[in-house]
Protein backbone atom coordinates (compact mmCIF):
# COMPACT_ATOMS: atom_id res chain seq x y z
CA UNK A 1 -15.18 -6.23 -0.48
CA UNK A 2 -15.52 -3.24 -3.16
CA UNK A 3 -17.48 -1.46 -0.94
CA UNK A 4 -15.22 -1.20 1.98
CA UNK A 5 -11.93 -0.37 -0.31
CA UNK A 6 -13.64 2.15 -1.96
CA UNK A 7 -15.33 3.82 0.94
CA UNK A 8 -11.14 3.55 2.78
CA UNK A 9 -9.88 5.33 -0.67
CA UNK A 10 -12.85 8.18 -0.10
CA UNK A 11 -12.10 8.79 3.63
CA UNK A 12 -7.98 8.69 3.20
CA UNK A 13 -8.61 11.59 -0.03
CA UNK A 14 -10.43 13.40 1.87
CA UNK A 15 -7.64 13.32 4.41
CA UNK A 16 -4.93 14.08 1.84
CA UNK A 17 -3.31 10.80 2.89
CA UNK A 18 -2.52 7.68 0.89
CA UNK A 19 -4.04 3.99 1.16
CA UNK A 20 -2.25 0.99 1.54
CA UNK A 21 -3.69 -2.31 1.02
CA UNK A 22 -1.45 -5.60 2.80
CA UNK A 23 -2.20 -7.07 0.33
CA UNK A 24 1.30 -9.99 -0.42
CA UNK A 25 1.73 -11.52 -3.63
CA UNK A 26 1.37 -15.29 -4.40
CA UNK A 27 4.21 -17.40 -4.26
CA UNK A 28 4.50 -16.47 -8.30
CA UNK A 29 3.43 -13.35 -8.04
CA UNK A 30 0.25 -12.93 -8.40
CA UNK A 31 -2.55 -11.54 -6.08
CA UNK A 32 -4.43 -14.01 -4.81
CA UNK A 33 -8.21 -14.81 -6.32
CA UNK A 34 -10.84 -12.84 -3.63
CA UNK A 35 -8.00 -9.79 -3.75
CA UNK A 36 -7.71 -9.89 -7.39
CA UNK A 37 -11.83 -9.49 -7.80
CA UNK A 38 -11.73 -6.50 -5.53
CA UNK A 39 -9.76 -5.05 -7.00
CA UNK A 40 -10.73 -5.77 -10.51
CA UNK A 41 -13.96 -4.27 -9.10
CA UNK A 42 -12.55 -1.20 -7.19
CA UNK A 43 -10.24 -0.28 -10.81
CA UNK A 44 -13.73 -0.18 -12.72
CA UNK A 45 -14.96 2.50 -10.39
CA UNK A 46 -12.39 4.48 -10.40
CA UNK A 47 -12.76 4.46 -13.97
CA UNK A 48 -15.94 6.08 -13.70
CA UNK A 49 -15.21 8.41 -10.18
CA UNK A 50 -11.57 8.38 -10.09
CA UNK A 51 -11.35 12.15 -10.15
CA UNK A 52 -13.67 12.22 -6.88
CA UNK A 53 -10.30 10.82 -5.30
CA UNK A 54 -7.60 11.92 -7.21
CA UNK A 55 -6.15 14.93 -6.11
CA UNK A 56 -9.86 15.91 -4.66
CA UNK A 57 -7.93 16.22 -0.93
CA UNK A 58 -8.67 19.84 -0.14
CA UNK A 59 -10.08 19.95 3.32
CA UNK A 60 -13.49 20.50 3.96
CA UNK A 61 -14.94 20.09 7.67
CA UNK A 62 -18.19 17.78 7.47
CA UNK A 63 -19.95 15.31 10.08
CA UNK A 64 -20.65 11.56 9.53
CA UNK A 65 -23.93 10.84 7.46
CA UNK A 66 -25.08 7.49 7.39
CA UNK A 67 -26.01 7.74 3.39
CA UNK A 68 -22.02 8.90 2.24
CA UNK A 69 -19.16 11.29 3.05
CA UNK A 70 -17.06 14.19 0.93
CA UNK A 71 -14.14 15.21 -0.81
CA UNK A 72 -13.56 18.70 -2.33
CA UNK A 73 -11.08 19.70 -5.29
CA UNK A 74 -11.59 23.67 -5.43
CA UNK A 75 -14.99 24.53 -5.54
CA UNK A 76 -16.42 20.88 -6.20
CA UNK A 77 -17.80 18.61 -3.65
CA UNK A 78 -18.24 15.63 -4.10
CA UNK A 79 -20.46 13.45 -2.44
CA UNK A 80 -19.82 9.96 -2.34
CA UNK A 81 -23.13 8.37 -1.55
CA UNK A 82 -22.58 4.55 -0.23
CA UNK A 83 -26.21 4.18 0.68
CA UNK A 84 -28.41 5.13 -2.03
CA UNK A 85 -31.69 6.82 -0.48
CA UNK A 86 -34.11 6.57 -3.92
CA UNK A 87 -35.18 9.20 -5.91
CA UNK A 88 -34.76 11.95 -3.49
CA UNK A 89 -31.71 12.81 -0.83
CA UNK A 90 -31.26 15.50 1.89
CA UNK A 91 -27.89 16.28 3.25
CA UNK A 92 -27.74 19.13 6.59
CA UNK A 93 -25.44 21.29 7.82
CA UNK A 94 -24.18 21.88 4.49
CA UNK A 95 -22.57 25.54 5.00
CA UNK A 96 -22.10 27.12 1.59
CA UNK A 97 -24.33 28.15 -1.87
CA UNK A 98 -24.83 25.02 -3.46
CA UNK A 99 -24.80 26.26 -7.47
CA UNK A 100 -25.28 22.69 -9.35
CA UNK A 101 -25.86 19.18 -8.72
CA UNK A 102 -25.18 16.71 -11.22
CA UNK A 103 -24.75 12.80 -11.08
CA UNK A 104 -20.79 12.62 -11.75
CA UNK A 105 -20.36 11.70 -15.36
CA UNK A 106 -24.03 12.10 -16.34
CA UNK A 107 -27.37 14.86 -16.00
CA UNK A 108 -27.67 17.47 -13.86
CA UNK A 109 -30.58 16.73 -11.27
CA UNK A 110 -32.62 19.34 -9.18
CA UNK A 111 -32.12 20.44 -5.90
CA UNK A 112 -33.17 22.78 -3.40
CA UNK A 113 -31.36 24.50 -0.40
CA UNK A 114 -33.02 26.45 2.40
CA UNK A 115 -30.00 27.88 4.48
CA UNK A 116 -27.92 24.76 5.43
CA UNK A 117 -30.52 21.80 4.45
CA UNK A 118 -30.08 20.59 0.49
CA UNK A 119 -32.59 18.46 -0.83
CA UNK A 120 -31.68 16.38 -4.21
CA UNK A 121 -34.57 15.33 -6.19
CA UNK A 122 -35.09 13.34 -9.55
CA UNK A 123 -32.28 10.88 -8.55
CA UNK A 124 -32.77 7.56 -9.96
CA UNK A 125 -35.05 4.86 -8.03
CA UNK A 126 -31.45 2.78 -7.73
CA UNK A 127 -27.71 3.36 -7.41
CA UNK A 128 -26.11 4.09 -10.71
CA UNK A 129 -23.30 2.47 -9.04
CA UNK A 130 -23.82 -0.19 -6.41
CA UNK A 131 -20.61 -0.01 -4.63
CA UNK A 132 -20.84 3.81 -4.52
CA UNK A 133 -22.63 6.34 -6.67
CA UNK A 134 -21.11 10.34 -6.72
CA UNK A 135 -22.76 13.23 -6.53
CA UNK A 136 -20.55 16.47 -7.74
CA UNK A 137 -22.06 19.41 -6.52
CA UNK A 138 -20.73 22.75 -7.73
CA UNK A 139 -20.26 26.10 -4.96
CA UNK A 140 -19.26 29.36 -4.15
CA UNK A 141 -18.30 30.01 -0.47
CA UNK A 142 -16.13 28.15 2.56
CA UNK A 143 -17.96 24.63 2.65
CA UNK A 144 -18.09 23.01 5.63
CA UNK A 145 -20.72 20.88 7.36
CA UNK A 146 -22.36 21.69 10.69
CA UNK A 147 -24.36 19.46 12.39
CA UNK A 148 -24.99 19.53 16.23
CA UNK A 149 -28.27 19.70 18.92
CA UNK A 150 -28.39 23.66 18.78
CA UNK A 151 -24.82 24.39 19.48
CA UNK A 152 -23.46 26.12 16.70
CA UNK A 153 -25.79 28.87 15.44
CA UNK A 154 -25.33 29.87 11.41
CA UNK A 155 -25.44 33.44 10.35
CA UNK A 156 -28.77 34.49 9.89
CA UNK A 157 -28.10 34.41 5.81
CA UNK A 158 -25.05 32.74 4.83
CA UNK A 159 -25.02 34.50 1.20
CA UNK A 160 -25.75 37.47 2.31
CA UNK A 161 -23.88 40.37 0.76
């Protein structure tokens, strides 16, 4: 389905790789009909989020969340948020100065960070997208995301000076 293509295309950009679908032609040529729909469906939302995967491979370190994943292009992350948590979403470990959050495409929305925990708020009640809504978040700093049961300790202010 769209959902698992699309969430293959995030995880390969933000490996810098490439992603190949075996997908054979029909005996004339064409792809065949459930292929064709997925795609069909994938090629609208890159339409909409294709720069969240095109050339957005710079590496950023970051743990598995069960509501999405990243890719970075310089100093934009985007979040790529396959589970859509309502009006409100919290992402931890999140290791750099979070400067602006905006639906990709559309408003900016309002957030708050306290050291490494960012909270989104004002996000729609449903995915703009239901195969895959993204978040681009704008920051200054290394990013990375650090998530663990006490075993990495952050600096006592991050953005300190």
């Amino acid at each position: 389905d769209a959902w698992t293509v699309v969430s293959m295309l995030r995880q390969v950009a933000a490996g810098g790789g490439n992603l190949l679908l075996n997908i054979g032609p029909a005996p004339d040529g064409s792809v065949p009909e459930p292929c064709e729909k997925v795609l069909l469906e994938v090629g609208e939302w890159l339409k909409q989020y294709g720069p969240s995967v095109y050339e957005a491979t710079d590496p950023m370190q970051q743990e598995w969340q069960i509501t999405g994943a990243f890719t970075r292009k310089g100093d934009t992350l985007y979040f790529h948020c396959n589970r859509w948590p309502g009006s409100e979403l919290a992402i931890g470990g999140l290791v750099c100065k979070i400067l602006e959050v905006r639906l990709m495409g559309g408003p900016k929305v309002e957030f708050t960070q306290v050291r490494d925990r960012l909270v989104i708020r004002g996000l729609p009640e449903k995915a703009p997208n239901p195969i895959s809504t993204v978040l681009e978040l704008k920051f200054e700093g290394e990013p990375r995301q650090v998530l663990g049961a006490g075993c990495v300790l952050l600096d006592e202010d991050p953005w300190a000076e």
